[in-house]
Protein backbone atom coordinates (compact mmCIF):
# COMPACT_ATOMS: atom_id res chain seq x y z
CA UNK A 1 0.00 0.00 0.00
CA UNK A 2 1.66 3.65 -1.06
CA UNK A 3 1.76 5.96 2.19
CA UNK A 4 2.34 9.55 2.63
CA UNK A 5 4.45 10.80 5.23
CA UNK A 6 3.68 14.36 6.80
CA UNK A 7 6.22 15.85 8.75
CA UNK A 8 4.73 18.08 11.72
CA UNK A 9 7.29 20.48 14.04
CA UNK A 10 5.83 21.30 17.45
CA UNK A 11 6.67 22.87 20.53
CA UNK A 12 4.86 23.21 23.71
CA UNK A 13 6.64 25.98 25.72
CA UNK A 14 4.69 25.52 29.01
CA UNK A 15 6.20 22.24 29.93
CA UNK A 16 9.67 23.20 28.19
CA UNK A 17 9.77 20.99 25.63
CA UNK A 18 12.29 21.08 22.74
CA UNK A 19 11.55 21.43 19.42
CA UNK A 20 11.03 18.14 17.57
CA UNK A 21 8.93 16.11 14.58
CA UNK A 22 6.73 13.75 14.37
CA UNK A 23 5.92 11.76 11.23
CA UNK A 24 2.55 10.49 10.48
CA UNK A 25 1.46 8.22 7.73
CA UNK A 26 -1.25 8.83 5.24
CA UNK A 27 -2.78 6.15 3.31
CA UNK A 28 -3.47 6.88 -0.31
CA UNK A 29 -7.17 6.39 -1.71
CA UNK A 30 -7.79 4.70 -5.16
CA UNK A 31 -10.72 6.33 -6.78
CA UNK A 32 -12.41 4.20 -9.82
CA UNK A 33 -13.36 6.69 -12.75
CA UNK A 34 -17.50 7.20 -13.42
CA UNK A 35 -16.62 4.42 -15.71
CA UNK A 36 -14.68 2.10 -14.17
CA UNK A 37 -12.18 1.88 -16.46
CA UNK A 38 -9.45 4.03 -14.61
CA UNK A 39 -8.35 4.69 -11.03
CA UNK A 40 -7.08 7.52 -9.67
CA UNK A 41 -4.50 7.61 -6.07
CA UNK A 42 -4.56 10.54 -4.42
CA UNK A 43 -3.76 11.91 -1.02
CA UNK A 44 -7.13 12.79 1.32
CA UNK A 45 -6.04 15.76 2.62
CA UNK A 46 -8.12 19.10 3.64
CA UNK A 47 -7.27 22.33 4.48
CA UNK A 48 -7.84 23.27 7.79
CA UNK A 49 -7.18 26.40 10.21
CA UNK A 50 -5.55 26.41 13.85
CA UNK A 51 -6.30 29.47 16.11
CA UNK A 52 -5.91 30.12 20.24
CA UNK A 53 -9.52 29.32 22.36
CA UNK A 54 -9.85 32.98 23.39
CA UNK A 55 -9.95 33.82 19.41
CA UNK A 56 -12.25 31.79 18.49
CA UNK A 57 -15.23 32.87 20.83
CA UNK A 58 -18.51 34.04 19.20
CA UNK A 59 -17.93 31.38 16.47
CA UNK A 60 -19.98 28.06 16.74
CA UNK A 61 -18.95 24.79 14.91
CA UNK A 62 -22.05 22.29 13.65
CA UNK A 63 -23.85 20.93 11.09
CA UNK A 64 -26.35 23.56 9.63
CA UNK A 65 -26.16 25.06 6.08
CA UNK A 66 -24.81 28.15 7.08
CA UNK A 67 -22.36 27.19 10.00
CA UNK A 68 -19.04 28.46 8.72
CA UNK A 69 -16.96 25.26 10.51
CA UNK A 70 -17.72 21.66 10.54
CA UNK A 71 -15.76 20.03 13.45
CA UNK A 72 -13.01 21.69 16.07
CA UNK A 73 -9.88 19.43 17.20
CA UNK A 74 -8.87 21.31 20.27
CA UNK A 75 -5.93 20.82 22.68
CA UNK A 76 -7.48 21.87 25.52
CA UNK A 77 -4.04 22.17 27.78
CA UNK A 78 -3.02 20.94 31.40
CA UNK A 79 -4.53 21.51 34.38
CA UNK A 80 -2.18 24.74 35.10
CA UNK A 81 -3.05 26.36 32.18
CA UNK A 82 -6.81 26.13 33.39
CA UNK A 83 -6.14 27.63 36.19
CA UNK A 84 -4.25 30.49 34.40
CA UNK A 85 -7.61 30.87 31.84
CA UNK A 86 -10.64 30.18 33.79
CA UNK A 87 -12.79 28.63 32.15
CA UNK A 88 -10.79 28.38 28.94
CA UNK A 89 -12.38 24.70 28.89
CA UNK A 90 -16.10 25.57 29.10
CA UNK A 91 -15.37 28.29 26.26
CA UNK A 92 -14.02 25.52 24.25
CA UNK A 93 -16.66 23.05 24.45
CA UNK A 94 -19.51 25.55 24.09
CA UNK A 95 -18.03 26.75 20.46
CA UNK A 96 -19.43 22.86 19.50
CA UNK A 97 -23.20 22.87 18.74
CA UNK A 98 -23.50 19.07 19.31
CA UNK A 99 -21.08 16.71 21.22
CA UNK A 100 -22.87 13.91 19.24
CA UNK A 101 -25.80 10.97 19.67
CA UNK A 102 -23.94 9.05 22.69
CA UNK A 103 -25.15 5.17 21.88
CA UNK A 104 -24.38 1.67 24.34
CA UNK A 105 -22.53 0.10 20.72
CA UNK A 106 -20.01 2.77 20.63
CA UNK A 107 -17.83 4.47 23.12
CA UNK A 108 -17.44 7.96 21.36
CA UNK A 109 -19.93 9.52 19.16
CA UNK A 110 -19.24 9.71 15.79
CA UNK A 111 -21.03 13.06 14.69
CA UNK A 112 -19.97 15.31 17.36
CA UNK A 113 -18.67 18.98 16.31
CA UNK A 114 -15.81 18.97 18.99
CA UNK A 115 -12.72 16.23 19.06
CA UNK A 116 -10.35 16.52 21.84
CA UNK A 117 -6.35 16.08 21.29
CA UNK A 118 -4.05 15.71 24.15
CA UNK A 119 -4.07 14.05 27.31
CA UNK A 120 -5.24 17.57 29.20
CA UNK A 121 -8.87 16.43 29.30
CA UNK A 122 -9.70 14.13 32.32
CA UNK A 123 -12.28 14.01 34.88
CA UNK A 124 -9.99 15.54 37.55
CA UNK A 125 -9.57 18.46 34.97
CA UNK A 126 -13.65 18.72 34.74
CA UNK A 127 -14.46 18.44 38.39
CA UNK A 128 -11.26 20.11 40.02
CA UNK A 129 -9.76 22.46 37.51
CA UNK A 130 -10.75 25.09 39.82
CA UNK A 131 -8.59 24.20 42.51
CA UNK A 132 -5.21 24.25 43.97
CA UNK A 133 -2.89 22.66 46.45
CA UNK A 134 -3.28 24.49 50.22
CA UNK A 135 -0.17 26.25 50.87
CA UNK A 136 -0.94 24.46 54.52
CA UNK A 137 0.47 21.07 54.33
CA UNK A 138 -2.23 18.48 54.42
CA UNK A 139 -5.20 21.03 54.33
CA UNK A 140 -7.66 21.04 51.62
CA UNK A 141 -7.71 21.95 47.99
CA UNK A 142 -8.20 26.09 47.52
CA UNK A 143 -10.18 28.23 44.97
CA UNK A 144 -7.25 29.66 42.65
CA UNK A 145 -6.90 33.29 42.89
CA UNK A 146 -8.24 34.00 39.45
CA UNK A 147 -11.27 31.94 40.22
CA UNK A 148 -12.16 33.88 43.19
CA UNK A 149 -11.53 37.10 41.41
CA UNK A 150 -13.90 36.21 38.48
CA UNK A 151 -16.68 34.88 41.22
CA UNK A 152 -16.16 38.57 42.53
CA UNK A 153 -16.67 40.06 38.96
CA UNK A 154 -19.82 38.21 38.47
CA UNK A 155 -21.43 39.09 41.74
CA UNK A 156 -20.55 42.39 40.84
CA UNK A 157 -22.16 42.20 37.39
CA UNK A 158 -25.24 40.51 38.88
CA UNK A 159 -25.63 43.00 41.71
CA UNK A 160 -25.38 45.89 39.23
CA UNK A 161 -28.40 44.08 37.05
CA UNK A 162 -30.51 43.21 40.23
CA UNK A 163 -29.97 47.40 40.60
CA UNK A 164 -30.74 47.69 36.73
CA UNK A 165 -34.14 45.77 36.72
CA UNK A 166 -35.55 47.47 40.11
CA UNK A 167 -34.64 50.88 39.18
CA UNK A 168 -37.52 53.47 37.86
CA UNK A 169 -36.77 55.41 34.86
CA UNK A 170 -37.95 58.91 33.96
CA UNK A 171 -40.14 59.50 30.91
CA UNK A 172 -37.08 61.33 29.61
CA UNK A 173 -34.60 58.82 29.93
CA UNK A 174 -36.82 56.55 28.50
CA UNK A 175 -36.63 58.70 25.81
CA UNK A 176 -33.32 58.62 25.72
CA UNK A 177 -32.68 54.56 25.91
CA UNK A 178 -35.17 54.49 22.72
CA UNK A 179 -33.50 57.14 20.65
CA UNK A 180 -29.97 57.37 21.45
CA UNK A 181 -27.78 54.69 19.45
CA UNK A 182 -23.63 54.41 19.52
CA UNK A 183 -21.89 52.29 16.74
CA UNK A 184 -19.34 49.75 17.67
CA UNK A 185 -16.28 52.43 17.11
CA UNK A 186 -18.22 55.15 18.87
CA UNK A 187 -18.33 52.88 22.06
CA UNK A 188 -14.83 51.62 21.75
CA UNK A 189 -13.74 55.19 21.45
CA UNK A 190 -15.69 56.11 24.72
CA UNK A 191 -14.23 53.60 26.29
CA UNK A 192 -10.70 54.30 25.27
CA UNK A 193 -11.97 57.86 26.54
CA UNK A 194 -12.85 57.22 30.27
CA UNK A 195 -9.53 54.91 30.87
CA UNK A 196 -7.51 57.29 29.01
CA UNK A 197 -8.79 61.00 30.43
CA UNK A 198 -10.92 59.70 33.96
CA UNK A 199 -12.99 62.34 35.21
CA UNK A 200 -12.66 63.20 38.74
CA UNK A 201 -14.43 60.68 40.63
CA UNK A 202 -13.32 57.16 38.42
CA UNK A 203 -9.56 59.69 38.50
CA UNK A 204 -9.56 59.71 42.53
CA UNK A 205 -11.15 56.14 42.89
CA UNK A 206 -8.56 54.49 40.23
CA UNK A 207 -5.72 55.42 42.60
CA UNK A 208 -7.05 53.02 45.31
CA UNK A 209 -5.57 49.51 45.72
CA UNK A 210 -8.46 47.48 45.20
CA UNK A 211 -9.46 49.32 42.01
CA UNK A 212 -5.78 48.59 40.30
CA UNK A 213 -5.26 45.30 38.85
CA UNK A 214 -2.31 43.69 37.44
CA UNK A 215 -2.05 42.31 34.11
CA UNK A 216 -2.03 38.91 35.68
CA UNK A 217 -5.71 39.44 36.92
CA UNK A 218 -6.48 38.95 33.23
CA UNK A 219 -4.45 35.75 32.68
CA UNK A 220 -1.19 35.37 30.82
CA UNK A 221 -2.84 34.47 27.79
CA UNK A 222 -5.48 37.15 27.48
């Protein structure tokens, strides 16, 4: 039987490892002609696309007519780099429309949207990827710091939309919510505006210690 041989260079910088190759064998495919009177061998090979988790959010991959990707292969790291993206995992699985029809003949489904490569997906990783060793020797697992930051951020978020939802409007700020639209780069540039030039109460309150955050609060990778 002919083979193909492709020859892949990786790295994976987290757990230091040098640069090396790996090569993989390809069977050819014989094609018979509409006819049947000639074959064809060719290489099955498709184009595809690699890009990083955080990228990739707001896309979906499925089966529908108008569902730009067809399946994701995703390396979903180790536990550490979890911990460094919270919920890096959940954002990967949720770009999948279907994990599959999950049948007693077969172990994996076989028209899922979402394959996993690697050995960083495990049940530990599912159920625990939250957690941390204690730095007290022999006391129990810890939220990471990240985590508990981000459980801060959303009771924030869902304080300020308990206050949203309760509070009474006037008829003219009604009026206001109805008529007044921004475009994407009008927003962005207000944005940009109020971290740039602060006025004087976000100017005073910025220069307290809970209000600055490293870059670290964010993740390495964001």
């Amino acid at each position: 039987m002919l083979y193909f041989s492709l020859s892949i260079r990786f790295s994976h910088k987290e757990l230091n490892h040098s640069l090396s190759y790996q090569h993989v064998p390809i069977p050819a495919r014989t094609t018979l002609c509409r006819k049947g009177c000639c074959t064809v061998t060719w290489c099955p090979l498709e184009i595809s696309w690699a890009t990083t988790i955080h990228k990739f959010q707001g896309f979906e991959a499925g089966f529908d007519i108008n569902d730009m990707f067809r399946h994701l292969i995703v390396d979903p790291g180790d536990l550490k780099w979890e911990q460094m993206c919270p919920g890096a995992l959940y954002v990967a699985l949720s770009r999948a429309k279907t994990m599959g029809t999950f049948r007693d003949d077969t172990s994996f489904p076989q028209d899922s949207a979402i394959y996993w490569y690697g050995s960083g997906l495990s049940t530990a990783r599912i159920l625990n990827g939250h957690l941390k060793k204690n730095p007290k020797k022999g006391g129990p697992k810890v939220k990471c710091l990240l985590i508990t930051k981000r459980d801060r951020w959303v009771a924030y978020l869902n304080q300020r939309k308990e206050h949203t939802r309760i509070k009474v409007y006037s008829d003219s700020e009604k009026r206001k919510v109805r008529t007044v639209r921004h475009s994407q780069g009008q927003v962005r540039e207000r944005i940009a505006t109020i971290i740039t030039t602060p006025n004087k109460s976000w100017a005073k309150r910025r220069k307290q210690k809970k209000y600055s955050l490293t870059r670290s609060f964010f993740g390495q990778y964001a």
